[in-house]
Protein backbone atom coordinates (compact mmCIF):
# COMPACT_ATOMS: atom_id res chain seq x y z
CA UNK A 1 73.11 63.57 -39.88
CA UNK A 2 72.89 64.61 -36.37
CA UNK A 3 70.49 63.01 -34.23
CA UNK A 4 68.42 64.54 -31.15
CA UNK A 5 69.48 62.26 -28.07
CA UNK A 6 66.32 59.88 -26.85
CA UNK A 7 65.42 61.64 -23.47
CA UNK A 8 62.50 59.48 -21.68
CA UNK A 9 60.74 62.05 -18.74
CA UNK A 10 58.26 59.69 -16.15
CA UNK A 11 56.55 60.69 -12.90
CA UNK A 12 58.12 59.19 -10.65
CA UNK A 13 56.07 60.94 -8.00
CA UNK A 14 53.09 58.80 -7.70
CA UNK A 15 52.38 58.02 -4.40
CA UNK A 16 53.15 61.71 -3.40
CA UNK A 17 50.93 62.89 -5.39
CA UNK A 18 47.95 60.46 -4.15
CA UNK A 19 48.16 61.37 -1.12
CA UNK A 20 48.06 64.93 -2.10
CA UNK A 21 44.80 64.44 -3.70
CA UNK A 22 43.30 62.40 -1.23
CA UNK A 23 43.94 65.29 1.63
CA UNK A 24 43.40 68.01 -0.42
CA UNK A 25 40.21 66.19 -1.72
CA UNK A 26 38.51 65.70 1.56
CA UNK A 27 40.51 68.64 2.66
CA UNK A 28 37.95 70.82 0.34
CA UNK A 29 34.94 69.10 0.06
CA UNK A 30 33.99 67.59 3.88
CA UNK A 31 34.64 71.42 5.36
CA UNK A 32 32.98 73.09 3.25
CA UNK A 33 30.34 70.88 3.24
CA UNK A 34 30.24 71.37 6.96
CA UNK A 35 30.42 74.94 7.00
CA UNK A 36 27.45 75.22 4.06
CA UNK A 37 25.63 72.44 6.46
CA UNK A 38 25.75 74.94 9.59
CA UNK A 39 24.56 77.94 7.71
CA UNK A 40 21.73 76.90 6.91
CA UNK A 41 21.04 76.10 10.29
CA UNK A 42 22.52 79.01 12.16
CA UNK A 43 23.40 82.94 11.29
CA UNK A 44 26.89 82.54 14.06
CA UNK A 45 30.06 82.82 11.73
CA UNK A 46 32.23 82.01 15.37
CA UNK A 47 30.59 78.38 15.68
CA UNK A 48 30.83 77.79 11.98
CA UNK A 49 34.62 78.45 12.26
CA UNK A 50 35.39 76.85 15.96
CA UNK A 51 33.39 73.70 14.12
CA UNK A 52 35.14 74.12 10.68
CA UNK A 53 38.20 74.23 12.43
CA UNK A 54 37.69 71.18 15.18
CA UNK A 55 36.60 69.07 12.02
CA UNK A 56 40.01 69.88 10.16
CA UNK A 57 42.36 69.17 13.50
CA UNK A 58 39.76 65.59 13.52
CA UNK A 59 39.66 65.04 9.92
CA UNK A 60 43.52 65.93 9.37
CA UNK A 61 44.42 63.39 12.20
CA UNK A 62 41.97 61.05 10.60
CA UNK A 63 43.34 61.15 7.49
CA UNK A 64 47.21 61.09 8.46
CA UNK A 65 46.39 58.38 10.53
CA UNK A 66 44.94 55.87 7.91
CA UNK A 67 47.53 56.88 5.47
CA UNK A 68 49.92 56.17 7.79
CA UNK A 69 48.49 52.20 8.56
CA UNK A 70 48.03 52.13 4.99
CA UNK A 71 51.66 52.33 4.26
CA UNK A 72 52.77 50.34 7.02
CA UNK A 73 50.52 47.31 5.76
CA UNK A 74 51.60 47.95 2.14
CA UNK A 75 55.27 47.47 3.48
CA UNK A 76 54.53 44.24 6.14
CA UNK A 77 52.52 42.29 3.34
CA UNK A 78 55.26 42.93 1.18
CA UNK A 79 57.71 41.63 3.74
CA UNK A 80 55.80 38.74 4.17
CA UNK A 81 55.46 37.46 0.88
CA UNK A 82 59.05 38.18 0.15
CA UNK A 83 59.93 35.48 3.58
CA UNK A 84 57.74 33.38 1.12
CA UNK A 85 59.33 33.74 -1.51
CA UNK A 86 62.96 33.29 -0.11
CA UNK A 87 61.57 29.65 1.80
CA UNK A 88 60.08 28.84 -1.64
CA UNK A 89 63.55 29.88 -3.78
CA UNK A 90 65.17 27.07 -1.22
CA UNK A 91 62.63 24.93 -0.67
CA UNK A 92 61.41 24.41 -3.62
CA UNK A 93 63.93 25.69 -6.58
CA UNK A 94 62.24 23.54 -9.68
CA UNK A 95 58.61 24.50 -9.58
CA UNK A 96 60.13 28.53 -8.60
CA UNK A 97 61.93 27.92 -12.07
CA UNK A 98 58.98 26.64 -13.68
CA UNK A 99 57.24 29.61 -12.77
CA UNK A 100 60.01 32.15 -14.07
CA UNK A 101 59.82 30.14 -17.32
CA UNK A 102 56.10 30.69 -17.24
CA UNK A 103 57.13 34.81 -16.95
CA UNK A 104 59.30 34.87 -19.89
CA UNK A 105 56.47 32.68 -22.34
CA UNK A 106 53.81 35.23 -21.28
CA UNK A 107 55.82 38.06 -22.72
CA UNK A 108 56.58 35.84 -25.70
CA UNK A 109 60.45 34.84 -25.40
CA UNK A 110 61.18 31.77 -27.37
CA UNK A 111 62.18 28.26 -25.11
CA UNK A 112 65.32 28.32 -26.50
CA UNK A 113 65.99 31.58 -24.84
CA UNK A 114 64.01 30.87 -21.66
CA UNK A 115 66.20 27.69 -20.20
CA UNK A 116 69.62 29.62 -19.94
CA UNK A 117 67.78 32.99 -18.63
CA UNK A 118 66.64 30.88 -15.74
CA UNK A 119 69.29 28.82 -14.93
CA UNK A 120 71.70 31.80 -14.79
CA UNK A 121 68.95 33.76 -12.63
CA UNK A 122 69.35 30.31 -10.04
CA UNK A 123 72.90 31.56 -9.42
CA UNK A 124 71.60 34.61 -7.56
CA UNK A 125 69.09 33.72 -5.35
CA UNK A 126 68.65 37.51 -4.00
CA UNK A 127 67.97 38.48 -7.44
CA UNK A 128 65.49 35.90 -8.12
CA UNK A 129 63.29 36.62 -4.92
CA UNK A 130 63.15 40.06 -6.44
CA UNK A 131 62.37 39.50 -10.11
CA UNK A 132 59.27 37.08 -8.14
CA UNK A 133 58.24 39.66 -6.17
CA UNK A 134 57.96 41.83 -9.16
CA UNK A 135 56.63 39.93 -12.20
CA UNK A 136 55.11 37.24 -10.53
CA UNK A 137 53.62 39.29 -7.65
CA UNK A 138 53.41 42.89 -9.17
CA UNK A 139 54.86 44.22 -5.82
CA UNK A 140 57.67 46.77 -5.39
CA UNK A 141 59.86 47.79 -2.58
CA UNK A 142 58.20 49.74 -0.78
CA UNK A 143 60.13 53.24 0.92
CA UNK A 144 60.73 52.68 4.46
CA UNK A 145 59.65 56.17 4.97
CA UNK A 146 56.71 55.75 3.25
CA UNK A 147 54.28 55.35 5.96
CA UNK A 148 55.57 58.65 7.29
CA UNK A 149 55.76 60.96 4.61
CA UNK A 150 52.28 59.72 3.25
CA UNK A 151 50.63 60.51 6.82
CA UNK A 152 52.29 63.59 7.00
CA UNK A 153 51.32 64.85 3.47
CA UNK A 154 47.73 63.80 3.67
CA UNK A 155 47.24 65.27 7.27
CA UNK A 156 49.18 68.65 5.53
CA UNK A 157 46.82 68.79 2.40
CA UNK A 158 44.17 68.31 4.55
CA UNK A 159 44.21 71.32 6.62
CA UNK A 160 45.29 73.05 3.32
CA UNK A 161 42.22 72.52 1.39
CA UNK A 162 39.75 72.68 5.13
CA UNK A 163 41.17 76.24 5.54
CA UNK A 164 40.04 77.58 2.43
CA UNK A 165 35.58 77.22 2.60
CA UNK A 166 36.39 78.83 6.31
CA UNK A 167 38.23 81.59 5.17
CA UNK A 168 35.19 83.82 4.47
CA UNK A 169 33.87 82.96 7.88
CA UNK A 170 36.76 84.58 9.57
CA UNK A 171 36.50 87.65 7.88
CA UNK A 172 33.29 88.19 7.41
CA UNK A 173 30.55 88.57 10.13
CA UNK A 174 27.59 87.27 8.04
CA UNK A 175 26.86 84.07 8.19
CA UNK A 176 24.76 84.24 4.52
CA UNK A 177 27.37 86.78 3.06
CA UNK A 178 30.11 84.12 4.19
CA UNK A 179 28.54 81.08 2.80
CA UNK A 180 28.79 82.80 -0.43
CA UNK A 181 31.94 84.13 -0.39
CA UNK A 182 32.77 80.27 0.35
CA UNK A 183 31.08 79.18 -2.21
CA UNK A 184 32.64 81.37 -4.61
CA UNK A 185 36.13 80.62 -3.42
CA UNK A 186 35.97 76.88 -2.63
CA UNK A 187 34.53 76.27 -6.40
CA UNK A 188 37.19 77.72 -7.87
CA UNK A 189 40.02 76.37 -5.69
CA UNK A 190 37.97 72.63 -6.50
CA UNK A 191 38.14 73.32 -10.31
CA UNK A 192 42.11 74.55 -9.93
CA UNK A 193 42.98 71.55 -7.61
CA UNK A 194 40.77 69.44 -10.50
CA UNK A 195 42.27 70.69 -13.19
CA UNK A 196 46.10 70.46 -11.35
CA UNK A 197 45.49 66.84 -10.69
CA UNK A 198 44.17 65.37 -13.84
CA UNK A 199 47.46 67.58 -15.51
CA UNK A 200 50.03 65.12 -13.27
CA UNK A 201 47.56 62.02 -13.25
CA UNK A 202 47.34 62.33 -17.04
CA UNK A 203 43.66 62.68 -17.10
CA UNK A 204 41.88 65.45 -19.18
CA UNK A 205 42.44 68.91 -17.37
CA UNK A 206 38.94 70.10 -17.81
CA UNK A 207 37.02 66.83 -17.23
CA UNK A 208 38.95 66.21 -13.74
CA UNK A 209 38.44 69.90 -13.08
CA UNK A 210 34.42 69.60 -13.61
CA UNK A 211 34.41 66.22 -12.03
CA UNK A 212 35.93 67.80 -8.44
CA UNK A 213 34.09 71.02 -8.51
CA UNK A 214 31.16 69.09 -8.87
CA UNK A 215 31.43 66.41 -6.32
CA UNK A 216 32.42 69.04 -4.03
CA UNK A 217 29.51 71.11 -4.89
CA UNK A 218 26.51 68.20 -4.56
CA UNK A 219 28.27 67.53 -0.87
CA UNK A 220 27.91 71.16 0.00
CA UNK A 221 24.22 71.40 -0.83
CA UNK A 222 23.08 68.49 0.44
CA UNK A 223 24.41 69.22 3.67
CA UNK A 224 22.97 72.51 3.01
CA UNK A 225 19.79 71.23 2.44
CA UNK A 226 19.86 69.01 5.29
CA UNK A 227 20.48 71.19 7.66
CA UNK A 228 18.05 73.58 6.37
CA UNK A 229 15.49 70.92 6.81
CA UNK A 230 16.20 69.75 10.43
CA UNK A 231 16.23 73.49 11.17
């Protein structure tokens, strides 16, 4: 009987996808809490954009920024504790091996198994320092263009999701007729970009989707309502 092959499908798009969300997150939500903020404080739809749009060149460079220093001290720490484990893997081979042994019992392999496992993983030292650094550390390898790409996708989401609450403030004259036009349009690109999310997390749709238009919404009004207040 003919069997269907065993195909295995993972995101392997993780990090990418993190960053994503955390520009396009703050990307949405700190503009257009700005721009609801300044409404309710002033009727001028040219200084809510020349603000909206200073904030997202700040909050973009911000964000790509920390992303980027992120990365970078992901990928020294990991460097680091890799020298460690290479001085250790010389230094100190027996209690290294102990601790491989140690490995293999937690995931149940039987001694009999463990001894010749480790004493054939002794014979390749690079290999060793790796399988450490893995299952002993939980650490992986991280991309060398890592820090890059991550400060370069955050800082792009960013102004992605900023340009949207400020849309309706280029367009339209009225300050109150633009706030809700942003409203309108900034809710629904929160509960898309929700709902998107929690479908390549692996979250439920709907919940993530209610969850970000939410949290977007509360930081809207209560910069809304601050700024009414003060005014």
């Amino acid at each position: 009987m003919p069997q269907t092959p065993h195909v295995e499908r993972h995101f392997t798009s993780s990090e990418i996808v993190r960053d994503v969300v955390i520009g396009m997150a703050d990307g949405l939500t700190v503009p257009f809490a700005l721009a609801a903020g300044l409404s309710g404080a002033i009727q001028a739809t040219g200084i809510v954009v020349t603000a909206g749009l200073a904030e997202i060149a700040a909050g973009s460079i911000a964000m790509g920024l920390g992303g980027y220093l992120a990365a970078k001290s992901d990928a020294e720490h990991y460097a680091a504790e890799k020298r460690r484990e290479e001085r250790e893997v010389r230094e100190i081979p027996r209690e290294e091996m102990n601790e491989v042994a140690d490995i293999f019992r937690e995931y149940g392999v039987a001694e009999e198994h463990i001894t010749p496992v480790v004493e054939a993983m002794t014979l390749r030292p690079k290999e060793w320092v790796d399988f450490m650094m893995r299952f002993e550390l939980g650490l992986e390898k991280p991309d060398p263009r890592r820090a890059r790409t991550s400060a370069a996708v955050i800082a792009g989401a960013y102004v992605a999701g900023g340009l949207v609450p400020l849309l309706p403030y280029m367009l339209l004259r009225s300050a109150a007729s633009a706030l809700v036009f942003s409203c309108v349009i900034t809710l629904i690109a929160l509960c898309i970009f929700g709902y998107v999310k929690g479908s390549y997390t692996g979250a439920r749709k709907w919940k993530s989707a209610l969850q970000t238009t939410i949290t977007g919404g509360l930081a809207a009004a209560a910069a809304f309502g601050i700024a009414r207040a003060i005014s």
